[in-house]
C-alpha atoms as a PDB file:
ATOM      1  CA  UNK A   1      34.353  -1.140-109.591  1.00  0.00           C
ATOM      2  CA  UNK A   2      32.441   2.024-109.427  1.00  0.00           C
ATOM      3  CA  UNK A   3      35.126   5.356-109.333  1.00  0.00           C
ATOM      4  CA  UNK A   4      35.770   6.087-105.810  1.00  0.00           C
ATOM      5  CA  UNK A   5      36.675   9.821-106.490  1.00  0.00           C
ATOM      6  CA  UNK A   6      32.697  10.720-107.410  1.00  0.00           C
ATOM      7  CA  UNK A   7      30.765  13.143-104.819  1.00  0.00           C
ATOM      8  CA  UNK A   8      28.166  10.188-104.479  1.00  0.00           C
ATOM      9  CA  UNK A   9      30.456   7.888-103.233  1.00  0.00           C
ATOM     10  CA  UNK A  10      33.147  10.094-101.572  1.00  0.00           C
ATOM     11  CA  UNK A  11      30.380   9.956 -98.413  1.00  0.00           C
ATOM     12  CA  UNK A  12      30.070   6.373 -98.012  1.00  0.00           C
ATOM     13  CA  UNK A  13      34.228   6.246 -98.435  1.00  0.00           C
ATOM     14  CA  UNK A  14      34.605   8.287 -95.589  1.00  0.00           C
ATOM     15  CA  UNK A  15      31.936   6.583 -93.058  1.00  0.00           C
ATOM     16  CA  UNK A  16      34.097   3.801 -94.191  1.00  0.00           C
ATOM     17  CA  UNK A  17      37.386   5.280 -92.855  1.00  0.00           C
ATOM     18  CA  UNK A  18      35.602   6.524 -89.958  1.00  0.00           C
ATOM     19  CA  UNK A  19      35.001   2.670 -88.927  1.00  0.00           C
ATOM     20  CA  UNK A  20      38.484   2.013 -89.179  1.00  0.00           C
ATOM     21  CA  UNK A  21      39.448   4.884 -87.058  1.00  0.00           C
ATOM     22  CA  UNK A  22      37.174   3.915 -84.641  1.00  0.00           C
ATOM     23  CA  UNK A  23      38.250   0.035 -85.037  1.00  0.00           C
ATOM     24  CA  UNK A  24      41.557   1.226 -84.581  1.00  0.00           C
ATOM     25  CA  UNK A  25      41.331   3.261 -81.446  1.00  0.00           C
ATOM     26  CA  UNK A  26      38.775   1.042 -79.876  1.00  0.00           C
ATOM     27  CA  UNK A  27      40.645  -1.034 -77.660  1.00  0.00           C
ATOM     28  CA  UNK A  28      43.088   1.897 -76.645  1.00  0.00           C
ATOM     29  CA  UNK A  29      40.031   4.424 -76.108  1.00  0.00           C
ATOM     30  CA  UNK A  30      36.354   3.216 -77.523  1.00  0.00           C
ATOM     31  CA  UNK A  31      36.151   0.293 -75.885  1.00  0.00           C
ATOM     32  CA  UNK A  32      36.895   1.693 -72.476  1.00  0.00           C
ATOM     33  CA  UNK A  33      33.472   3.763 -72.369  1.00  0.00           C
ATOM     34  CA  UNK A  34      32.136   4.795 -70.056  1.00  0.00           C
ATOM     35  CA  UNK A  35      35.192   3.277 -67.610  1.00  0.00           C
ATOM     36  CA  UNK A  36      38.447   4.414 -68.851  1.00  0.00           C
ATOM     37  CA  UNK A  37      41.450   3.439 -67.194  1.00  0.00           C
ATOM     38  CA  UNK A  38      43.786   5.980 -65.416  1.00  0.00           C
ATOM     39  CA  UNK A  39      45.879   5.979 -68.502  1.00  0.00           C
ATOM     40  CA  UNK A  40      43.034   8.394 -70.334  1.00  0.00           C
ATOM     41  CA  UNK A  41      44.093  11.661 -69.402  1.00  0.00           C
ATOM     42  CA  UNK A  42      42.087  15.287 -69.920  1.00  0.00           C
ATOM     43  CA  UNK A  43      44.107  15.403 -73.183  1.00  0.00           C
ATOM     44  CA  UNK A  44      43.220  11.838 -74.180  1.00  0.00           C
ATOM     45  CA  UNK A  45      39.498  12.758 -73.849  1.00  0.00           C
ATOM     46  CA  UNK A  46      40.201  16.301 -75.595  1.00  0.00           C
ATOM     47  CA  UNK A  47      42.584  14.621 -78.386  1.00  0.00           C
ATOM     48  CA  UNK A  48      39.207  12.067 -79.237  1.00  0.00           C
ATOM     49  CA  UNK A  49      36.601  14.168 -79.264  1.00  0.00           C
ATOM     50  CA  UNK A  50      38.297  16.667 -81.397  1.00  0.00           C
ATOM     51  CA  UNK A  51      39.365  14.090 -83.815  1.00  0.00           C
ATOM     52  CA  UNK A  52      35.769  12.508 -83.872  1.00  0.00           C
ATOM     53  CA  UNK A  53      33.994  15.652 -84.587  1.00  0.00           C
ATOM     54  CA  UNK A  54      36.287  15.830 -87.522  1.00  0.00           C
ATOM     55  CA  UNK A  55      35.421  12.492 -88.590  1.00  0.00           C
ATOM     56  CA  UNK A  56      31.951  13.084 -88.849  1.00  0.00           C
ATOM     57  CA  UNK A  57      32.512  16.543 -90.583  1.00  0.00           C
ATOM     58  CA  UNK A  58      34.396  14.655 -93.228  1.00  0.00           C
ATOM     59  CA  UNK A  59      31.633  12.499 -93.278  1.00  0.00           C
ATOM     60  CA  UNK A  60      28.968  15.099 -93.591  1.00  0.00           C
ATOM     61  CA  UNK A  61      30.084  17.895 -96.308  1.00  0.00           C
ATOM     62  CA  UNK A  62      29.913  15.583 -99.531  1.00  0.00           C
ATOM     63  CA  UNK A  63      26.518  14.530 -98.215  1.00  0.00           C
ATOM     64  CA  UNK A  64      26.112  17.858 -98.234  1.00  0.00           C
ATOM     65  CA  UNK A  65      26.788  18.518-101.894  1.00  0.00           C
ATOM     66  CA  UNK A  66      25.294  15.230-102.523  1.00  0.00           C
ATOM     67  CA  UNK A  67      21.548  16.528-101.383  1.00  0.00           C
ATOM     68  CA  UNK A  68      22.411  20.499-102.990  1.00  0.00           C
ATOM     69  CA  UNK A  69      23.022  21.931 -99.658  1.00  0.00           C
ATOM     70  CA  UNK A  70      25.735  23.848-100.512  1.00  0.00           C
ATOM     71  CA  UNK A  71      25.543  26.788 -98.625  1.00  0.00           C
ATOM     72  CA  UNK A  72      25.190  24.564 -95.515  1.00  0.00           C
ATOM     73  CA  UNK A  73      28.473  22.795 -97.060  1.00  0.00           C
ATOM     74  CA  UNK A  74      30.135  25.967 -97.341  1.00  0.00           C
ATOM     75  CA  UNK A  75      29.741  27.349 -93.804  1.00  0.00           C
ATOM     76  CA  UNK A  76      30.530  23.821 -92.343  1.00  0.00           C
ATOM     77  CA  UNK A  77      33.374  24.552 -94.546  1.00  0.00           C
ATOM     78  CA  UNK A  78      34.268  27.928 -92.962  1.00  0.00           C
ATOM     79  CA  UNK A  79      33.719  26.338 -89.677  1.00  0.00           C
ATOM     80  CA  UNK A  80      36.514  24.116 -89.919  1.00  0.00           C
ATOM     81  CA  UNK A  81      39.117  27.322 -90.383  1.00  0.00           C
ATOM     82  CA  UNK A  82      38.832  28.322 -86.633  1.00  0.00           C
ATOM     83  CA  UNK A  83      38.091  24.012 -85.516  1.00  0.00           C
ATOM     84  CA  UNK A  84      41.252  22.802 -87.440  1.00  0.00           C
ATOM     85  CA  UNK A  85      43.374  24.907 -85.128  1.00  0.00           C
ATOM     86  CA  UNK A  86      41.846  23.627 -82.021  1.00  0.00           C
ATOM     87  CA  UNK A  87      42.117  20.017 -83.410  1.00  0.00           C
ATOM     88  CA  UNK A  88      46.075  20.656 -83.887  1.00  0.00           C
ATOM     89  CA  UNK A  89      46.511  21.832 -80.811  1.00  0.00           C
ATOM     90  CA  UNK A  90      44.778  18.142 -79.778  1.00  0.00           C
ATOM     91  CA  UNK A  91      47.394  16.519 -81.898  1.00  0.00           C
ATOM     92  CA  UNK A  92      50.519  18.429 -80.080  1.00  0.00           C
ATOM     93  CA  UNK A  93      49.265  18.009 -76.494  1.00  0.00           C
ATOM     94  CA  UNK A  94      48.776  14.155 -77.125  1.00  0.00           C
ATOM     95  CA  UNK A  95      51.961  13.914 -78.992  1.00  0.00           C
ATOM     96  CA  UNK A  96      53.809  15.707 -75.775  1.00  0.00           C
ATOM     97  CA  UNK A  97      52.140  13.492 -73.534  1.00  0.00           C
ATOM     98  CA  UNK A  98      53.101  10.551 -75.302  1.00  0.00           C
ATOM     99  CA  UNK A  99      56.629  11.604 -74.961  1.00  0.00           C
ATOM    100  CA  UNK A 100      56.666  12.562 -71.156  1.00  0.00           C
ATOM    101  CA  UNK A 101      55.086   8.720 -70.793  1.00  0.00           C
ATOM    102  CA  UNK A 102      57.937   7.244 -72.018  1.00  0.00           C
ATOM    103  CA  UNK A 103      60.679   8.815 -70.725  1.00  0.00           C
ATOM    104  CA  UNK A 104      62.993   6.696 -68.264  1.00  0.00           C
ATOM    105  CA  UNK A 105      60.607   3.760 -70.301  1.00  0.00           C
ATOM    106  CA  UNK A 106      62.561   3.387 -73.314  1.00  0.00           C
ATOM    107  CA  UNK A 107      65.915   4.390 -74.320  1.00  0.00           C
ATOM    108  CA  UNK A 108      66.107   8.138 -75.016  1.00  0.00           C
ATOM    109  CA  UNK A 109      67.813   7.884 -78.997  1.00  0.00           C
ATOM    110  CA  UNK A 110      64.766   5.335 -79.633  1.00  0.00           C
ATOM    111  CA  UNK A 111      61.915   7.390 -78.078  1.00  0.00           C
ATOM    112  CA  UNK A 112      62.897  10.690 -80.260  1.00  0.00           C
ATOM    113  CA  UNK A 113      62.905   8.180 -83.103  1.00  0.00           C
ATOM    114  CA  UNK A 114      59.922   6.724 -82.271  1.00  0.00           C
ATOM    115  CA  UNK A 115      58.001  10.218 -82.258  1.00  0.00           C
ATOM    116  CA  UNK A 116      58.758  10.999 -85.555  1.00  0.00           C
ATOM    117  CA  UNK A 117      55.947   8.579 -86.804  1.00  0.00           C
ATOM    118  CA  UNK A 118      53.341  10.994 -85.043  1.00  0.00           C
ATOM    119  CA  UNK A 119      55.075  14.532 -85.721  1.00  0.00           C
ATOM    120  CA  UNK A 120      54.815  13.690 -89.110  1.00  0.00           C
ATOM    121  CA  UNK A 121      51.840  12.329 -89.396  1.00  0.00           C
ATOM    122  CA  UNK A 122      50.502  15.825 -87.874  1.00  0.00           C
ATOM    123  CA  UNK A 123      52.357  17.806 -90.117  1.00  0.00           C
ATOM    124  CA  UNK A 124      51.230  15.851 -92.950  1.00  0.00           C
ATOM    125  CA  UNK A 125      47.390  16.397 -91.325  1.00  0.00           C
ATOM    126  CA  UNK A 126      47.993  20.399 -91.267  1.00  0.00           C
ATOM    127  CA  UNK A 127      49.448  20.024 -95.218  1.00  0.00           C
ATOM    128  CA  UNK A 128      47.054  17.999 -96.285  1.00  0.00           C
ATOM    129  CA  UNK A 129      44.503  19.925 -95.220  1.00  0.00           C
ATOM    130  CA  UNK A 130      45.661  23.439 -95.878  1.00  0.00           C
ATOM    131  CA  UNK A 131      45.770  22.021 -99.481  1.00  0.00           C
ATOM    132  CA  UNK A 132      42.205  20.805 -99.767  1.00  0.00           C
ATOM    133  CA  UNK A 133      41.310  24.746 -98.760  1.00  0.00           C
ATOM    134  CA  UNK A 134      43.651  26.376-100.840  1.00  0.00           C
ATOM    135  CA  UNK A 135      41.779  24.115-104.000  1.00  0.00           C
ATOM    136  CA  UNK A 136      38.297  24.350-102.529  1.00  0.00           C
ATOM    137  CA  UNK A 137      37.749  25.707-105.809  1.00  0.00           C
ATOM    138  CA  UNK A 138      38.902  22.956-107.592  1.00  0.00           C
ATOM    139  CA  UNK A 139      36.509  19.434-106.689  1.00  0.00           C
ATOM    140  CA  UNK A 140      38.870  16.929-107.768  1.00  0.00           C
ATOM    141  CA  UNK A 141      41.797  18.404-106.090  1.00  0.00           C
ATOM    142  CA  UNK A 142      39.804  19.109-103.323  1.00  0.00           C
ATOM    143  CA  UNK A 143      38.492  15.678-102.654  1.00  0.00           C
ATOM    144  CA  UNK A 144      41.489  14.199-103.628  1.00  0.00           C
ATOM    145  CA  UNK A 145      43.594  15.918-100.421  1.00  0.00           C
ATOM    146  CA  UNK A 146      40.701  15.035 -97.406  1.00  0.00           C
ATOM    147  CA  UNK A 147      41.340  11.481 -99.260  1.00  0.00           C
ATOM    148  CA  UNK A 148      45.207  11.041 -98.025  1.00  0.00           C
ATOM    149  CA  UNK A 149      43.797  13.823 -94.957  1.00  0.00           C
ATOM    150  CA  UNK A 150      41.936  10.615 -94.008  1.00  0.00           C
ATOM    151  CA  UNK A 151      44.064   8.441 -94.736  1.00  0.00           C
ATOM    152  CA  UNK A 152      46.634   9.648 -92.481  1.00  0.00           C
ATOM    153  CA  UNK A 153      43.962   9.458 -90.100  1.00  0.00           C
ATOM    154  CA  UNK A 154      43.665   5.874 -90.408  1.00  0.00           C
ATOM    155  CA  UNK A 155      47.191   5.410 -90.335  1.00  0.00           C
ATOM    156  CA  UNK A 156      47.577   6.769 -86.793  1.00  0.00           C
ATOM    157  CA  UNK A 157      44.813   4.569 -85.521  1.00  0.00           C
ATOM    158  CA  UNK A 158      46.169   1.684 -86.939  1.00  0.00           C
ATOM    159  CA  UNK A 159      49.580   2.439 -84.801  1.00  0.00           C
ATOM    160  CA  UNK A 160      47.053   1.755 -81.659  1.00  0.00           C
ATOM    161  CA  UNK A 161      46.592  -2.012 -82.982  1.00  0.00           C
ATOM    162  CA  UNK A 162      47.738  -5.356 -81.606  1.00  0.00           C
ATOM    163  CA  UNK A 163      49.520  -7.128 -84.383  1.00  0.00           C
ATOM    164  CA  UNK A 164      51.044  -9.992 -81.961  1.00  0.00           C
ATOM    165  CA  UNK A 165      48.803 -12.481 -84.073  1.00  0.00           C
ATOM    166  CA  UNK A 166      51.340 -11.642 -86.801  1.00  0.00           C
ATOM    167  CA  UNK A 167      53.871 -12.226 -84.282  1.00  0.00           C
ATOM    168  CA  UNK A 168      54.997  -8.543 -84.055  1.00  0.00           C
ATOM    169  CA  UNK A 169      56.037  -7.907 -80.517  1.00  0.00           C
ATOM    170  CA  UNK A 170      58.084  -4.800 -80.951  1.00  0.00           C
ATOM    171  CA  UNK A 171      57.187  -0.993 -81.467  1.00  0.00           C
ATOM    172  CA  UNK A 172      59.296  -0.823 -84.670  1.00  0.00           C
ATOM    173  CA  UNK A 173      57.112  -3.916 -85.916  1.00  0.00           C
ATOM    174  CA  UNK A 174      53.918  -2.458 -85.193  1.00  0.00           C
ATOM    175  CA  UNK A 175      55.053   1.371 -86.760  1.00  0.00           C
ATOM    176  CA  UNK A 176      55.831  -0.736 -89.817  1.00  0.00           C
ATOM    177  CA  UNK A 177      52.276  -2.573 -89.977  1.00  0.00           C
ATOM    178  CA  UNK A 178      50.407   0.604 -89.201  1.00  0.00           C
ATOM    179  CA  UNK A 179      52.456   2.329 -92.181  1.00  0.00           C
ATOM    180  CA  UNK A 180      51.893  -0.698 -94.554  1.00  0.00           C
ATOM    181  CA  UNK A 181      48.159  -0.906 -94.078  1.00  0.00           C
ATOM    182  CA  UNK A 182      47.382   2.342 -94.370  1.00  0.00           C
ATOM    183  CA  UNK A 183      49.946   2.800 -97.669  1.00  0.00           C
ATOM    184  CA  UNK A 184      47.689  -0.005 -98.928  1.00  0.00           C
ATOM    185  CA  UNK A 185      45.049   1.612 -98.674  1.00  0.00           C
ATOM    186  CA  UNK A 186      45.621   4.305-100.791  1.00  0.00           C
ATOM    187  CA  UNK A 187      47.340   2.178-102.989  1.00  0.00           C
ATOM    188  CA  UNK A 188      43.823   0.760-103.186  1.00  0.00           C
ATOM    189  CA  UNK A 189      42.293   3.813-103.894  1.00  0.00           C
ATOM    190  CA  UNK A 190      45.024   4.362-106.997  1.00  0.00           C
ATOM    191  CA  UNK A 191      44.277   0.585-108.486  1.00  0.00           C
ATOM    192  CA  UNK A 192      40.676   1.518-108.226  1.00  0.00           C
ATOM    193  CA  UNK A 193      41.076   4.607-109.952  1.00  0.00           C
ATOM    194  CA  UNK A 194      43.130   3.217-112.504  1.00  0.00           C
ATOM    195  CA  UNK A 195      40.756   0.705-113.630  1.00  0.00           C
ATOM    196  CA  UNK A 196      38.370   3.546-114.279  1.00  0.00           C
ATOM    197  CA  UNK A 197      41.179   4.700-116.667  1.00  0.00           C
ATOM    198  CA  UNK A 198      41.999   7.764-114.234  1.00  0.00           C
ATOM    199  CA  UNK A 199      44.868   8.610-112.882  1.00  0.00           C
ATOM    200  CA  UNK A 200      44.824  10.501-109.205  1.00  0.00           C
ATOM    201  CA  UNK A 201      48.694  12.426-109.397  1.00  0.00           C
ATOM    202  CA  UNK A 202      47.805  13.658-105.907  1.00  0.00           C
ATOM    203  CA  UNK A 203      47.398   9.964-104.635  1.00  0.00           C
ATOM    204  CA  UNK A 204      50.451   8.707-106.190  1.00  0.00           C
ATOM    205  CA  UNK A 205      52.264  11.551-104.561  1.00  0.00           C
ATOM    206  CA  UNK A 206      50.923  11.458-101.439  1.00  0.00           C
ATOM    207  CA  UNK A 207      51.434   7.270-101.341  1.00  0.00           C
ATOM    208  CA  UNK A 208      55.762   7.726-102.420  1.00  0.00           C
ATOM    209  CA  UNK A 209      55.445   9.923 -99.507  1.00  0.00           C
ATOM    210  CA  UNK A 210      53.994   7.870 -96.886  1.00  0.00           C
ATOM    211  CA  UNK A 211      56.928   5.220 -98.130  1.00  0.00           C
ATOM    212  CA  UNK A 212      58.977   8.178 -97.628  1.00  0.00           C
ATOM    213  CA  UNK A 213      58.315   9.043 -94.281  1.00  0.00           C
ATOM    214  CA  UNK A 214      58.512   4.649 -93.454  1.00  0.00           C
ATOM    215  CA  UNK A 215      61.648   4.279 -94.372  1.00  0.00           C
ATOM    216  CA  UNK A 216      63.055   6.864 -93.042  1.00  0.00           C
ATOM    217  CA  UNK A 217      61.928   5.795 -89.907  1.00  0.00           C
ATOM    218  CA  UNK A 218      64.002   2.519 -90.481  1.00  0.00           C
ATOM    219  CA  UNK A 219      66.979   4.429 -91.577  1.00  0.00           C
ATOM    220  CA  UNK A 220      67.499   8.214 -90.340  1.00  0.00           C
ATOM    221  CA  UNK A 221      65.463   8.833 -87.109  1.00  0.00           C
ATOM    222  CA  UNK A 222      68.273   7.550 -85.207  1.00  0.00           C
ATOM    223  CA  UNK A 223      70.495  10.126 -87.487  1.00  0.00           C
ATOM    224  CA  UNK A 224      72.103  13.390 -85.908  1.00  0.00           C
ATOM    225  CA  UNK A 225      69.826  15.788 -88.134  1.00  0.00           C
ATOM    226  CA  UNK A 226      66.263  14.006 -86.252  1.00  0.00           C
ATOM    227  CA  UNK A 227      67.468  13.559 -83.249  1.00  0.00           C
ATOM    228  CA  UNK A 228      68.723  17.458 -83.119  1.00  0.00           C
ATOM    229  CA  UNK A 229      65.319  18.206 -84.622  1.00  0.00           C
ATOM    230  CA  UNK A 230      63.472  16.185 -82.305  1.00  0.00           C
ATOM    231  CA  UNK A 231      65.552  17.096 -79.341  1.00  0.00           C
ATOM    232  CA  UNK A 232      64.505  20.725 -80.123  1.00  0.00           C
ATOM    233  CA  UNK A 233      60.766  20.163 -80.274  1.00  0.00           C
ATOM    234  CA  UNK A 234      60.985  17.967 -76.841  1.00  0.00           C
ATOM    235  CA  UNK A 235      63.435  18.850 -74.736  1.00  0.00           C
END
């Protein structure tokens, strides 16, 4: 299996995690066009179009370096310093509206342990991120962070899924799918690396934490230190 990591095939990685975003939000979003239901908000449309532009940035700057366009890389690159913000501020507004949508739905303990899964997963997004910049410098580092940046990515979209063919009815059920699959994927990534007799530290890292963050989920978003926390961000 040819190393994943390598700016030749970091490109074709990417357009591959762009289908599976786009798999994953397809029945929720995609699939609607150009007749979206009442459900798709302002935000909604905002939320998607942000986070699709970012998938095809993703997509474009190693093709970049791949045909020696650097300095087009590089301002793409600088681009992305005012766009990130803007794609954030996507992120929060959907989160929020999820929230509003489901109260009086769902009991109020399980809803502010429910949005943990997506505050996370945007914090993660803004870490992850902030990281690849700070080691711009620094290829494999670099790379290595819009990896698990991605990742996360494909996480969220997996949450949007139907897994009632695995006869998961429940929202705890599908957070726990969504969480597996992606972890799998970068476990993936690490099995593929280590056959090329390399070991990705950032990966490994970045995977214990995505196991973290599931199963505490499970065990402590129901806890009086979340709930406070999540009480303050909503409420």
């Amino acid at each position: 299996m040819e190393y994943l990591s390598k700016n030749r095939n970091i490109g074709i990685l990417f357009a591959f995690f762009f289908l599976l975003i786009i798999y994953g939000f397809f029945g929720s979003y995609f699939g609607q066009f150009p007749t979206f239901s009442l459900k798709i908000t302002t935000i909604t449309h905002f939320h998607a179009i942000t986070i699709t532009l970012w998938l095809l940035i993703c997509i474009a700057q190693p093709l970049l370096i791949r045909y020696k366009k650097h300095q087009w890389h590089i301002r793409l690159g600088q681009f992305t310093y005012f766009y990130v913000p803007i794609m954030v501020l996507g992120m929060v507004l959907i989160i929020r509206h999820g929230y509003l949508n489901g109260v009086g739905h769902m009991p109020q303990e399980g809803l502010l342990a429910f949005e943990f899964i997506p505050v996370s997963n945007c914090l993660m997004f803004i870490i992850t991120y902030s990281l690849a910049i700070l080691n711009r410098k620094n290829r494999l580092v670099h790379r290595s962070y819009m990896v698990v940046n991605m990742v996360l990515l494909v996480w969220t979209a997996f949450g949007r899924l139907n897994y009632g063919w695995l006869g998961i009815k429940d929202m705890v059920g599908a957070v726990t799918a969504s969480a597996v699959s992606a972890s799998l994927l970068l476990l993936f990534i690490i099995i593929a690396d280590w056959f090329q007799g390399k070991t990705n530290r950032i990966y490994v890292t970045w995977f214990l934490i995505m196991v973290l963050i599931t199963v505490f989920y499970y065990y402590g978003t129901t806890g009086i230190v979340w709930q406070s926390i999540a009480k303050f961000i909503f409420e």
